[in-house]
Structure formats: C-alpha cells, structure tokens
PDB file of N, CA and C in Angstrom:
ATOM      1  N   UNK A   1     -90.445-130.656  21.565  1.00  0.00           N
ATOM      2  CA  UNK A   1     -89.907-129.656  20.664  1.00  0.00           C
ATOM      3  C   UNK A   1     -88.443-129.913  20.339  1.00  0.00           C
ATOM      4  N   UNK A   2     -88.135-130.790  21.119  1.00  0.00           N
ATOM      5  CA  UNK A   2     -86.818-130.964  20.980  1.00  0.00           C
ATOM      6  C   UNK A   2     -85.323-130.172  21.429  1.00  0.00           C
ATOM      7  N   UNK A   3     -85.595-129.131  22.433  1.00  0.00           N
ATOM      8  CA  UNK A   3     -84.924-128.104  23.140  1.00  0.00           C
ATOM      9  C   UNK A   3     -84.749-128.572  24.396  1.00  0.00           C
ATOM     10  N   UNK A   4     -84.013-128.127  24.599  1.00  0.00           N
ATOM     11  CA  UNK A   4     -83.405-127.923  26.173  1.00  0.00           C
ATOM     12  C   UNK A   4     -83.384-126.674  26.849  1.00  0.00           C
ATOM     13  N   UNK A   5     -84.279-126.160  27.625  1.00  0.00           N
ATOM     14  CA  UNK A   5     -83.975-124.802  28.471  1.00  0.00           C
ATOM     15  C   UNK A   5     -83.797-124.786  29.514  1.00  0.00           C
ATOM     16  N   UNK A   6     -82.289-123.970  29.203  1.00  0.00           N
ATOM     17  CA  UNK A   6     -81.453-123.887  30.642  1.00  0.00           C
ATOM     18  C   UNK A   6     -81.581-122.266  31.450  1.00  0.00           C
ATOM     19  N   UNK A   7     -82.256-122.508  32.280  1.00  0.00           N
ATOM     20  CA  UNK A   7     -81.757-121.747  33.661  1.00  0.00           C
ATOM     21  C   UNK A   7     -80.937-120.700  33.350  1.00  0.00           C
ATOM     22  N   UNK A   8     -80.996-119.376  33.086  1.00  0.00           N
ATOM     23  CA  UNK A   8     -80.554-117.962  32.387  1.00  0.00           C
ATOM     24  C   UNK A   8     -80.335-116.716  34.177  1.00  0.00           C
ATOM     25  N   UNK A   9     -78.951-115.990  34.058  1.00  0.00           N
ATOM     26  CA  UNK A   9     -79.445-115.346  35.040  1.00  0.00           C
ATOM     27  C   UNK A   9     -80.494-114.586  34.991  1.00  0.00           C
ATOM     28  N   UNK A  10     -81.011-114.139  35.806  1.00  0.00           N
ATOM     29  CA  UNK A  10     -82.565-113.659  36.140  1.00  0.00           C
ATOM     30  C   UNK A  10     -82.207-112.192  35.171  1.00  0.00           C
ATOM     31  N   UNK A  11     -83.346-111.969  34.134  1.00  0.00           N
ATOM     32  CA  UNK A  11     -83.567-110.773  33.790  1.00  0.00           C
ATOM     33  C   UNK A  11     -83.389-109.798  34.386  1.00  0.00           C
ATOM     34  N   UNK A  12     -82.883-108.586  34.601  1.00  0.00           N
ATOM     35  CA  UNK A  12     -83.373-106.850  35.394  1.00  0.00           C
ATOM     36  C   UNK A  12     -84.225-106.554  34.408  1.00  0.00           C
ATOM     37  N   UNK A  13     -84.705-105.426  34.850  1.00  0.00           N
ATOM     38  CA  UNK A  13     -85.506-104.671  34.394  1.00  0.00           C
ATOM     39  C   UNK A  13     -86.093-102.978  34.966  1.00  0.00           C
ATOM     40  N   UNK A  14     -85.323-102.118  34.489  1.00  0.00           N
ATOM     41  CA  UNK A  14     -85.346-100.742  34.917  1.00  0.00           C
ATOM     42  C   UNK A  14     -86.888-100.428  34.571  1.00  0.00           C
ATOM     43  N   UNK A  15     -87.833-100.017  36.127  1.00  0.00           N
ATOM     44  CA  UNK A  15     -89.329 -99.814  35.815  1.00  0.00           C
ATOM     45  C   UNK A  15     -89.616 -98.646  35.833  1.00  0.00           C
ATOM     46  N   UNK A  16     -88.648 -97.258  36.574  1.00  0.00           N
ATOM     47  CA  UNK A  16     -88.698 -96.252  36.518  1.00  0.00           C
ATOM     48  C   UNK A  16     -87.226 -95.749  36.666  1.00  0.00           C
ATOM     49  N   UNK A  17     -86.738 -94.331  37.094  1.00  0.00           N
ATOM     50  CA  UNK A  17     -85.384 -94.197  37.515  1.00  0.00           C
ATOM     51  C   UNK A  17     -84.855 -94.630  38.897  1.00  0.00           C
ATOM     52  N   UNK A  18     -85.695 -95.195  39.664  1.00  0.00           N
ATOM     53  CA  UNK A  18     -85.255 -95.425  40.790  1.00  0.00           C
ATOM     54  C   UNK A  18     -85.612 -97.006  41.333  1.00  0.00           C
ATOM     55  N   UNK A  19     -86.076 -97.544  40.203  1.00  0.00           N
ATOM     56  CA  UNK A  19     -86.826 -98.934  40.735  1.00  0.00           C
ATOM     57  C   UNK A  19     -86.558 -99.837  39.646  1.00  0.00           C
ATOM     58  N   UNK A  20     -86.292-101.127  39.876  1.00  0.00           N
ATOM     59  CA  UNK A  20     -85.981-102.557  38.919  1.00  0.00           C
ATOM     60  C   UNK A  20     -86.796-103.631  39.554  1.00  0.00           C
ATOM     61  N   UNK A  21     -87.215-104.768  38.442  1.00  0.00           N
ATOM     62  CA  UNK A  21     -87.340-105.787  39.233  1.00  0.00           C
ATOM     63  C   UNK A  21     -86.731-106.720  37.909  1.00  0.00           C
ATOM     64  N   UNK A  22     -86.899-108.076  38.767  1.00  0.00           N
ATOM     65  CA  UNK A  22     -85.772-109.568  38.402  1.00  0.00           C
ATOM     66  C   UNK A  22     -86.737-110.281  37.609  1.00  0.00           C
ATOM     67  N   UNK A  23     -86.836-111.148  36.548  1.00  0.00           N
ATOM     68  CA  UNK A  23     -87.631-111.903  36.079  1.00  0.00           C
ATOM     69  C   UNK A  23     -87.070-113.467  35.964  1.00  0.00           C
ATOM     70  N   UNK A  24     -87.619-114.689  35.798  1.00  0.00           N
ATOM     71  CA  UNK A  24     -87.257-115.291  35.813  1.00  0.00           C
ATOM     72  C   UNK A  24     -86.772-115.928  34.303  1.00  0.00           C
ATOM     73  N   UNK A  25     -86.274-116.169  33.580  1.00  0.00           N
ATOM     74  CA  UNK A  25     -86.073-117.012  32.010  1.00  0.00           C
ATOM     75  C   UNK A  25     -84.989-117.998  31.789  1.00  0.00           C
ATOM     76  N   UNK A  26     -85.684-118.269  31.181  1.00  0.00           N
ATOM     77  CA  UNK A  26     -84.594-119.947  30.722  1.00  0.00           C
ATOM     78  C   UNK A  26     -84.207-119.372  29.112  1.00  0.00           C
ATOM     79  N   UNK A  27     -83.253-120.248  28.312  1.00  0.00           N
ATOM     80  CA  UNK A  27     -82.962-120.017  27.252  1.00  0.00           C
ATOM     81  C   UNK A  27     -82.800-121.464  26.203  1.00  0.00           C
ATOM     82  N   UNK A  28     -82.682-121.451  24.723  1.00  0.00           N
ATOM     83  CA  UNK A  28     -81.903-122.152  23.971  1.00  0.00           C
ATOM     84  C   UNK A  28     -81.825-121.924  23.161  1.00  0.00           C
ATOM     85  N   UNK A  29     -80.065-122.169  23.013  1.00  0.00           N
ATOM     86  CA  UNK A  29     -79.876-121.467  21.108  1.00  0.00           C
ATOM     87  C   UNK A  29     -78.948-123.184  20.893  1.00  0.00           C
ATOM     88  N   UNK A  30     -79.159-122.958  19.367  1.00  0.00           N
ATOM     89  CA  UNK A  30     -78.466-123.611  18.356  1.00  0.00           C
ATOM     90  C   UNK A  30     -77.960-122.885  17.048  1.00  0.00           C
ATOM     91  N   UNK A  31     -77.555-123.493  16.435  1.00  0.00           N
ATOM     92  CA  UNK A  31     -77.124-122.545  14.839  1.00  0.00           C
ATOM     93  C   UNK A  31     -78.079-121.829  14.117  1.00  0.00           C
ATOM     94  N   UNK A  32     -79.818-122.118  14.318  1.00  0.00           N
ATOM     95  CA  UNK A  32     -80.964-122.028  13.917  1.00  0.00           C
ATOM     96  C   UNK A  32     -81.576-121.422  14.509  1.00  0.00           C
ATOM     97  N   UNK A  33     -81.738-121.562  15.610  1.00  0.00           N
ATOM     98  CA  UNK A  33     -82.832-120.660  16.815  1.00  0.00           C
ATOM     99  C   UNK A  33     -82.455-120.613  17.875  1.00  0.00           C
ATOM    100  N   UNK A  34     -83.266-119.608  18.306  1.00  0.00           N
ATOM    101  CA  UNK A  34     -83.409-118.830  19.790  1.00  0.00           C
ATOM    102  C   UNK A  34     -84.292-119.084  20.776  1.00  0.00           C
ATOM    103  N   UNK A  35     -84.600-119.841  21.345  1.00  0.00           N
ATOM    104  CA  UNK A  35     -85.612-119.634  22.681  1.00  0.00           C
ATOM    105  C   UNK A  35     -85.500-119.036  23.488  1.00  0.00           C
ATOM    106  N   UNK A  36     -86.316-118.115  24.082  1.00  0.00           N
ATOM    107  CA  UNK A  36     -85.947-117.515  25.297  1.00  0.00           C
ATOM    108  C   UNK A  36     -87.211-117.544  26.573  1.00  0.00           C
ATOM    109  N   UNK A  37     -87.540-118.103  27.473  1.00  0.00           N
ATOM    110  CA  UNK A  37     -88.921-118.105  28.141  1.00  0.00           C
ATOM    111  C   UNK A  37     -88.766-117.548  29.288  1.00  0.00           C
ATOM    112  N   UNK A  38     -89.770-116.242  29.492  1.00  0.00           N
ATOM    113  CA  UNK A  38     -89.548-115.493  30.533  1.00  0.00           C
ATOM    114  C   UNK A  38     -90.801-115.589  31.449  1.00  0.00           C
ATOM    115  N   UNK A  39     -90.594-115.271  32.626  1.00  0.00           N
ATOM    116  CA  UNK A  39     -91.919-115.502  33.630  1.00  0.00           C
ATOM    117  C   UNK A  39     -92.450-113.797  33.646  1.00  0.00           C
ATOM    118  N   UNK A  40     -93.606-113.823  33.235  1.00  0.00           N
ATOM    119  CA  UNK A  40     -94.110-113.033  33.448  1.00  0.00           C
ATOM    120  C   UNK A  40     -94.148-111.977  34.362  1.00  0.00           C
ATOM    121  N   UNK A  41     -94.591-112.509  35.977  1.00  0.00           N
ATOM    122  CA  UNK A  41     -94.615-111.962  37.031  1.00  0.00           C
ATOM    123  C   UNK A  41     -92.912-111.866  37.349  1.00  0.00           C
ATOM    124  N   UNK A  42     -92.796-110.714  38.445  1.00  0.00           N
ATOM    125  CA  UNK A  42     -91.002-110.707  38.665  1.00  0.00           C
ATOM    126  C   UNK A  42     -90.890-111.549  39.973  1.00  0.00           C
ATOM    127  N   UNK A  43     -89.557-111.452  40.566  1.00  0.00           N
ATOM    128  CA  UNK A  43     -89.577-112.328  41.645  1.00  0.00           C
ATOM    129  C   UNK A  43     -89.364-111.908  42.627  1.00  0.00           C
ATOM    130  N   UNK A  44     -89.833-110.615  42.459  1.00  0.00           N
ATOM    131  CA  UNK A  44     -90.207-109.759  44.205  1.00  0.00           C
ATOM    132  C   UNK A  44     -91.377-109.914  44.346  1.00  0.00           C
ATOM    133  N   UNK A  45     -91.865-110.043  45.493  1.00  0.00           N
ATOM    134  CA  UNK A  45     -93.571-110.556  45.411  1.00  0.00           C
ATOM    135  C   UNK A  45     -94.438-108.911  45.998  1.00  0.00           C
ATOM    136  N   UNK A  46     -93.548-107.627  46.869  1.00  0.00           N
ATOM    137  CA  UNK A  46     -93.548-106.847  46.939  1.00  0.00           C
ATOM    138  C   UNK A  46     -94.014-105.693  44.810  1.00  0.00           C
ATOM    139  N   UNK A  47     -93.464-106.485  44.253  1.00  0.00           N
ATOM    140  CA  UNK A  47     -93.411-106.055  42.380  1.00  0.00           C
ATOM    141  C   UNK A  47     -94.130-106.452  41.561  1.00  0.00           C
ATOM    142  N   UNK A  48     -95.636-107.516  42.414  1.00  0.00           N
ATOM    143  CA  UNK A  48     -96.152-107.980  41.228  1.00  0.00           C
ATOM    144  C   UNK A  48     -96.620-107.564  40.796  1.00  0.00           C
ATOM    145  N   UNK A  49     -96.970-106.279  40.643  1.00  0.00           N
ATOM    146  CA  UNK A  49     -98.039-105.539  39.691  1.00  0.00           C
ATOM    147  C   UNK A  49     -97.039-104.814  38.296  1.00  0.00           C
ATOM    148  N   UNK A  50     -95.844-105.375  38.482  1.00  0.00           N
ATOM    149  CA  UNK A  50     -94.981-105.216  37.695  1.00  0.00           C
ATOM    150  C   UNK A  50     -94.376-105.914  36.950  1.00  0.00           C
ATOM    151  N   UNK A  51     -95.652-106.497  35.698  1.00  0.00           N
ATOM    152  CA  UNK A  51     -95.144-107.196  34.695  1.00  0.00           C
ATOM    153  C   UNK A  51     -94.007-107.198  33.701  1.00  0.00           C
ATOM    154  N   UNK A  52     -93.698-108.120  33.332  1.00  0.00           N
ATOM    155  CA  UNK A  52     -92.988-108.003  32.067  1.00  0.00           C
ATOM    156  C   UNK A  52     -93.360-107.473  30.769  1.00  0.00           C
ATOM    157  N   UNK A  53     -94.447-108.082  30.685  1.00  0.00           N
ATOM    158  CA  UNK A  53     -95.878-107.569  29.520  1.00  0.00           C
ATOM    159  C   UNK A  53     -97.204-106.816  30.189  1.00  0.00           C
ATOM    160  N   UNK A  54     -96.800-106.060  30.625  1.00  0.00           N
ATOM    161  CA  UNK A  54     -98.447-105.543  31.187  1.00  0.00           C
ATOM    162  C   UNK A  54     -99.577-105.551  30.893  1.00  0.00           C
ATOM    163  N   UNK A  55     -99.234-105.239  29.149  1.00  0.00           N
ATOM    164  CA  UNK A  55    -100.186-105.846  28.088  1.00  0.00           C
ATOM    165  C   UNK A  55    -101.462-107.558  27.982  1.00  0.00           C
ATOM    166  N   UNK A  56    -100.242-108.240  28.781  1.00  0.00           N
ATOM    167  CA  UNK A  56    -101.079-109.391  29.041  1.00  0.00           C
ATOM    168  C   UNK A  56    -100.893-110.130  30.014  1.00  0.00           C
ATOM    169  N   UNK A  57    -101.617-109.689  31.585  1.00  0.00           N
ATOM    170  CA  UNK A  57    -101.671-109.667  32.813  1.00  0.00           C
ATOM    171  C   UNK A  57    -102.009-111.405  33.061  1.00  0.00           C
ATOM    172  N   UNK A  58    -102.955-111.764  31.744  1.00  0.00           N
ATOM    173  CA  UNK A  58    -103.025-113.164  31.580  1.00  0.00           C
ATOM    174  C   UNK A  58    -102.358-114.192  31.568  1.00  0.00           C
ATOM    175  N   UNK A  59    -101.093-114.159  31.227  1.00  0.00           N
ATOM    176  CA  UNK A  59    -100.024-114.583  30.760  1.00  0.00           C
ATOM    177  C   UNK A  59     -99.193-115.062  31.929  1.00  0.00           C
ATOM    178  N   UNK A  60     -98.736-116.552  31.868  1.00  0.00           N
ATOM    179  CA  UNK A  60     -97.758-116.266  33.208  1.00  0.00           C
ATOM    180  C   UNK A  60     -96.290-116.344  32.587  1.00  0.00           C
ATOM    181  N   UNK A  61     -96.058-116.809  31.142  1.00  0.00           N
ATOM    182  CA  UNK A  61     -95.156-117.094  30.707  1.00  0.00           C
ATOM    183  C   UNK A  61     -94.919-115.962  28.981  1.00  0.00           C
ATOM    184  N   UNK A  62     -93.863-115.857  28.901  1.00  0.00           N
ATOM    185  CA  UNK A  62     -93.801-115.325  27.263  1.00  0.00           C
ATOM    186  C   UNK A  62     -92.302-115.924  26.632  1.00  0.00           C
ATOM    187  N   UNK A  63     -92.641-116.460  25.257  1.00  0.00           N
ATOM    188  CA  UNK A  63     -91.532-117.133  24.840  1.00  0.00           C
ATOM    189  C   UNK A  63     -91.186-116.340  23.676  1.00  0.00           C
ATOM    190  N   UNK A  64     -90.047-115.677  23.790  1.00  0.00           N
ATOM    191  CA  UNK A  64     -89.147-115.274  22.339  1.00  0.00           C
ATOM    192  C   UNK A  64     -88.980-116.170  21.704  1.00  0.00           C
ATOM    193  N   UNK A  65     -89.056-116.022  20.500  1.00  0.00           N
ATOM    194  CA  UNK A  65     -88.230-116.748  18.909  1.00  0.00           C
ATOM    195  C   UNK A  65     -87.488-116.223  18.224  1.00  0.00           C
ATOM    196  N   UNK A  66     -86.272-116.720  17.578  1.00  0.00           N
ATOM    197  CA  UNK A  66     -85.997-115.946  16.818  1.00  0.00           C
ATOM    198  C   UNK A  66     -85.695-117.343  15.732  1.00  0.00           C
ATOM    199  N   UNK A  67     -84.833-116.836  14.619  1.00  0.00           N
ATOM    200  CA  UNK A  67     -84.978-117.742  13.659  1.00  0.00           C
ATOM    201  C   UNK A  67     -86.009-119.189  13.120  1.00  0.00           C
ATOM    202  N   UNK A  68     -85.732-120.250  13.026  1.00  0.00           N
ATOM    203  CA  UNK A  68     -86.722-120.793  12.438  1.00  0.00           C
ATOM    204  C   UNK A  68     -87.855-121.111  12.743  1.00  0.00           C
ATOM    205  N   UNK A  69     -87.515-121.074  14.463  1.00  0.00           N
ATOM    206  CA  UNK A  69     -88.963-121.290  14.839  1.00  0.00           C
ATOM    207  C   UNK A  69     -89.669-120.174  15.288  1.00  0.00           C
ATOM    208  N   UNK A  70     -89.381-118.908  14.644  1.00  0.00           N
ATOM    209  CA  UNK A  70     -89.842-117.642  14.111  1.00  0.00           C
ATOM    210  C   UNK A  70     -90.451-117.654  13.484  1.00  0.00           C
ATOM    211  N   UNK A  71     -90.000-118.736  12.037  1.00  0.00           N
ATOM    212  CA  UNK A  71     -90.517-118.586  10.566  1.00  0.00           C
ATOM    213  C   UNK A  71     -91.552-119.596  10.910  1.00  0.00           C
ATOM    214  N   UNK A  72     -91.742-120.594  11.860  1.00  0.00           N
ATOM    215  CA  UNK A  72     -93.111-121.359  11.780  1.00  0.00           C
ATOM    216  C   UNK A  72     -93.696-121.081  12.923  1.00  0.00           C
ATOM    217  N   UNK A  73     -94.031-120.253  13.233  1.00  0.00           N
ATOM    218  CA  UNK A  73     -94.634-120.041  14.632  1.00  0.00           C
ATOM    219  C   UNK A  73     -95.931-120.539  14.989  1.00  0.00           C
ATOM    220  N   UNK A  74     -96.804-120.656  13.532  1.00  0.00           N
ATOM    221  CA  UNK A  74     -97.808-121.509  13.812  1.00  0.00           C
ATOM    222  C   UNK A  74     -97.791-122.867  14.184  1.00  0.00           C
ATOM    223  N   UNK A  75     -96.535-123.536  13.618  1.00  0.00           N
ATOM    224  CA  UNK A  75     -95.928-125.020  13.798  1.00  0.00           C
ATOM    225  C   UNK A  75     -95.806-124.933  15.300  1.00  0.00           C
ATOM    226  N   UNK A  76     -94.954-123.821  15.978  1.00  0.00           N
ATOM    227  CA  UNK A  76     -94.164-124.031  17.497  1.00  0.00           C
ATOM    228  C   UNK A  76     -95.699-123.632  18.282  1.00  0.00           C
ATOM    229  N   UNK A  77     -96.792-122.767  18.036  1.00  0.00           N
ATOM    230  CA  UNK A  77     -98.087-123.103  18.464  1.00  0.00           C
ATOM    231  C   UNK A  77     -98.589-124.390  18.952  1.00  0.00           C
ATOM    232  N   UNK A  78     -99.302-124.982  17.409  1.00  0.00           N
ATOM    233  CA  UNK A  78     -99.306-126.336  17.749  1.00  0.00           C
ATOM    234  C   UNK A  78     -98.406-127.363  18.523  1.00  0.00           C
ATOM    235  N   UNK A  79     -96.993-127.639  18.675  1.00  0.00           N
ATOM    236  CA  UNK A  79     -96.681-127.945  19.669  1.00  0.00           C
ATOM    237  C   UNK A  79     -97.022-128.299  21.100  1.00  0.00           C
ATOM    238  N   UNK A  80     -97.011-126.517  21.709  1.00  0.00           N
ATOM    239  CA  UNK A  80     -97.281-126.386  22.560  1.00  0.00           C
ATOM    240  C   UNK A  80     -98.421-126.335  23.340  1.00  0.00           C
ATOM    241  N   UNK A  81     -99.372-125.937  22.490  1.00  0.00           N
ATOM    242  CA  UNK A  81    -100.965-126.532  22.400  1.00  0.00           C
ATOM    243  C   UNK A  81    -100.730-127.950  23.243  1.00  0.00           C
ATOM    244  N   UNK A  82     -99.989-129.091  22.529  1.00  0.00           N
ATOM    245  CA  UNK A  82    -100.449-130.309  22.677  1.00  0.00           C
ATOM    246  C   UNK A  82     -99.715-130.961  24.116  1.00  0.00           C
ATOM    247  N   UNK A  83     -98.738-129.650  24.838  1.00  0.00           N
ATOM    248  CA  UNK A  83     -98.706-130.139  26.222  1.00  0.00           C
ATOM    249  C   UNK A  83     -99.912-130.097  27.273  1.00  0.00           C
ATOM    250  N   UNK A  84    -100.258-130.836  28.044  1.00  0.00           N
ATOM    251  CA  UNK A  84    -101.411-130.642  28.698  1.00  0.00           C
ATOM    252  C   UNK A  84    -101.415-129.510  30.134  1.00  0.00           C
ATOM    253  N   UNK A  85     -99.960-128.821  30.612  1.00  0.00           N
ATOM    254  CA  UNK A  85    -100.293-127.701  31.294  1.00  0.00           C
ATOM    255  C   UNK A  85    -100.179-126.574  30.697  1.00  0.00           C
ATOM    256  N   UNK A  86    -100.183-126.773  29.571  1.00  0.00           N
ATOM    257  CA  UNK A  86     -99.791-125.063  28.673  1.00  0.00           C
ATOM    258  C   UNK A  86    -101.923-125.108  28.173  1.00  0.00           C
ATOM    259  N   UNK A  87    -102.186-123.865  28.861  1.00  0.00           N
ATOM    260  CA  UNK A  87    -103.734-123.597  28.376  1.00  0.00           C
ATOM    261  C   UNK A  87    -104.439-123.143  26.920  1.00  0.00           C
ATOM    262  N   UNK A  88    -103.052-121.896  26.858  1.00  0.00           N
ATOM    263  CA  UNK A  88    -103.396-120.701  25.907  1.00  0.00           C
ATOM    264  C   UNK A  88    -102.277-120.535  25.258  1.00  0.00           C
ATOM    265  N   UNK A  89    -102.094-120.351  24.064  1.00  0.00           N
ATOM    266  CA  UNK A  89    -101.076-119.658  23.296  1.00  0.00           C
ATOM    267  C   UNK A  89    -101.817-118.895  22.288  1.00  0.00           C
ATOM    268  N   UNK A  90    -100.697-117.586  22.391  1.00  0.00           N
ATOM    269  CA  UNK A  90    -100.897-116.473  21.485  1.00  0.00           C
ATOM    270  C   UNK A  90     -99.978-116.227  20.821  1.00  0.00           C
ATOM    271  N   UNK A  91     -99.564-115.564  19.587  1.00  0.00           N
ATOM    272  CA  UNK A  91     -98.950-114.986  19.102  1.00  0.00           C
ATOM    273  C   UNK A  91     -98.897-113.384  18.750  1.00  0.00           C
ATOM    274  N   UNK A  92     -97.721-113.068  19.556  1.00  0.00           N
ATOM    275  CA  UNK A  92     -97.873-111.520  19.987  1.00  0.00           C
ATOM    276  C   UNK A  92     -96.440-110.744  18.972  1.00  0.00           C
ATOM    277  N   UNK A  93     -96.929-110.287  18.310  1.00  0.00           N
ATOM    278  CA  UNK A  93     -95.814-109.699  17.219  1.00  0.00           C
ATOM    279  C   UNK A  93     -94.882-108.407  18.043  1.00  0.00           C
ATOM    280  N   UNK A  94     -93.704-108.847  18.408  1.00  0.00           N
ATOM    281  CA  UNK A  94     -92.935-107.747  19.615  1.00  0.00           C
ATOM    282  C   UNK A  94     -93.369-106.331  19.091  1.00  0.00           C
ATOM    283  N   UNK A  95     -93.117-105.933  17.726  1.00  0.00           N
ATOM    284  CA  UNK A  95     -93.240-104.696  17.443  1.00  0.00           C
ATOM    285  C   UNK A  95     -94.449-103.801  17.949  1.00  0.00           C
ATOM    286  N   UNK A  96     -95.439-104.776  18.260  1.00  0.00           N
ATOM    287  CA  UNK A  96     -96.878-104.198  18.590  1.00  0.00           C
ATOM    288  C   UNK A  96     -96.797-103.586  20.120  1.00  0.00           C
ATOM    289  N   UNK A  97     -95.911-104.644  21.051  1.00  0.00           N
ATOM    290  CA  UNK A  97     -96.025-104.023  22.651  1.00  0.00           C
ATOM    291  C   UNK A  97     -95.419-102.885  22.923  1.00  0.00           C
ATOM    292  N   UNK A  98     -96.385-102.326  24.139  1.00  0.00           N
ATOM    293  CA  UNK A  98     -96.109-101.174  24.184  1.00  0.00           C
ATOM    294  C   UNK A  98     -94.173-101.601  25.386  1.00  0.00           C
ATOM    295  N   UNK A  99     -94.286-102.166  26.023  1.00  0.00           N
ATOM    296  CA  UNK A  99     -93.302-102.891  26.930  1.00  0.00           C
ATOM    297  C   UNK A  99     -91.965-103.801  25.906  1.00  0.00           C
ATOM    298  N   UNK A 100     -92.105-103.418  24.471  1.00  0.00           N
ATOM    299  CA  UNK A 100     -91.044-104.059  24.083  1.00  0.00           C
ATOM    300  C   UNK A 100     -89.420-103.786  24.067  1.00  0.00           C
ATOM    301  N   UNK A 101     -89.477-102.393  25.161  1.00  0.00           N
ATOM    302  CA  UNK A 101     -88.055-102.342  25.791  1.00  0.00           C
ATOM    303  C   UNK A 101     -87.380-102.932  26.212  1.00  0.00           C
ATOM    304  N   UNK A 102     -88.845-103.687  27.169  1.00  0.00           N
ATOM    305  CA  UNK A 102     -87.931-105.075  28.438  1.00  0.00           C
ATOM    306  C   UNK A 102     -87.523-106.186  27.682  1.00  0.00           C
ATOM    307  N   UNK A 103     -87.158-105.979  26.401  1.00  0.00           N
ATOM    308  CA  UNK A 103     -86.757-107.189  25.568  1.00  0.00           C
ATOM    309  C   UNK A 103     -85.648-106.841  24.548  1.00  0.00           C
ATOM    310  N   UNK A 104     -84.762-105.672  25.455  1.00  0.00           N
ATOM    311  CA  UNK A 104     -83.875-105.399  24.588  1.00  0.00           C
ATOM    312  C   UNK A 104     -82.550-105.735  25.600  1.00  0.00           C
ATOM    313  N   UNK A 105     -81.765-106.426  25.458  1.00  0.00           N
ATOM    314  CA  UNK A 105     -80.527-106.651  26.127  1.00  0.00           C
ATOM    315  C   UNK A 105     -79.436-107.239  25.479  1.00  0.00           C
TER     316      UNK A 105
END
C-alpha cells in the first residue's frame, strides 16, 4: 500500500462512568490520507468482552480512512484482500455504528 504504520499511544476508551479500557492502533498520515488501525479487542484481558466495535465481534482489526483512500475504498479493499493473513474485509460506513463514539478524539 505503500504506508508506514507507526505504533500510536494506546487508545482510552470511557465504557461506562467508572470504567475504561486501552486499545491498541498504529497510524499514517501524509498530505492525502489518514490511516488509522485499531485492535479490536482492548489490552486488558480482564475487558475482553469490551470491544471497540461490538458490532463486529468478528473483527480483530478496524482501519479508519480518511481522505483518498476514503475516496477509493474499494481500491484499499482489494489491496488488502491480496495479503495472505488478512481473511475478510468489510466496509463499514462509521455513521452506521452504534459505537462510533470510540472514534472521536
């Protein structure tokens, strides 16, 4: 793809008023785009039932876009398709999750 993702401090994430957990994500920007790849599961192992996306328990990974490889997302699909440990890709339109809080920072 031609990116580099670097190692981001660990996400928070407020799950109620009294409870957070840590996620893991990498990042890359340029003048053009945004990557952002977050681990699904958090990194308390005590929290795993405390996704990032709850919505898709399937998932071990979720990658933000923003700019161009926003605008081709079917292009950055195929891509990733053609690594041989990536299984599944979806395209999940943020506005739709019900969890698209944990993606405001």
């Amino acid at each position: 793809m031609g990116s580099r993702l670097v190692r981001q401090p660990d996400l928070t994430v407020l799950l109620d008023k009294d409870s957070f957990a840590s996620y893991v994500y990498y990042a890359f920007e340029n003048e053009v785009n945004v990557l952002k790849l977050f681990r699904n599961k958090p990194n308390e192992a005590d929290q795993i039932k405390n996704l990032l996306v709850p919505e898709f328990p399937h998932f071990d990974y979720i990658l933000l876009t923003q700019g161009e490889a926003h605008m081709s997302s079917n292009r950055l699909q195929e891509l990733l398709k053609n690594i041989p440990s990536i299984e599944l890709t979806a395209f999940i339109p943020l506005p739709a999750l019900k969890s698209k809080d944990n993606f405001i920072f």
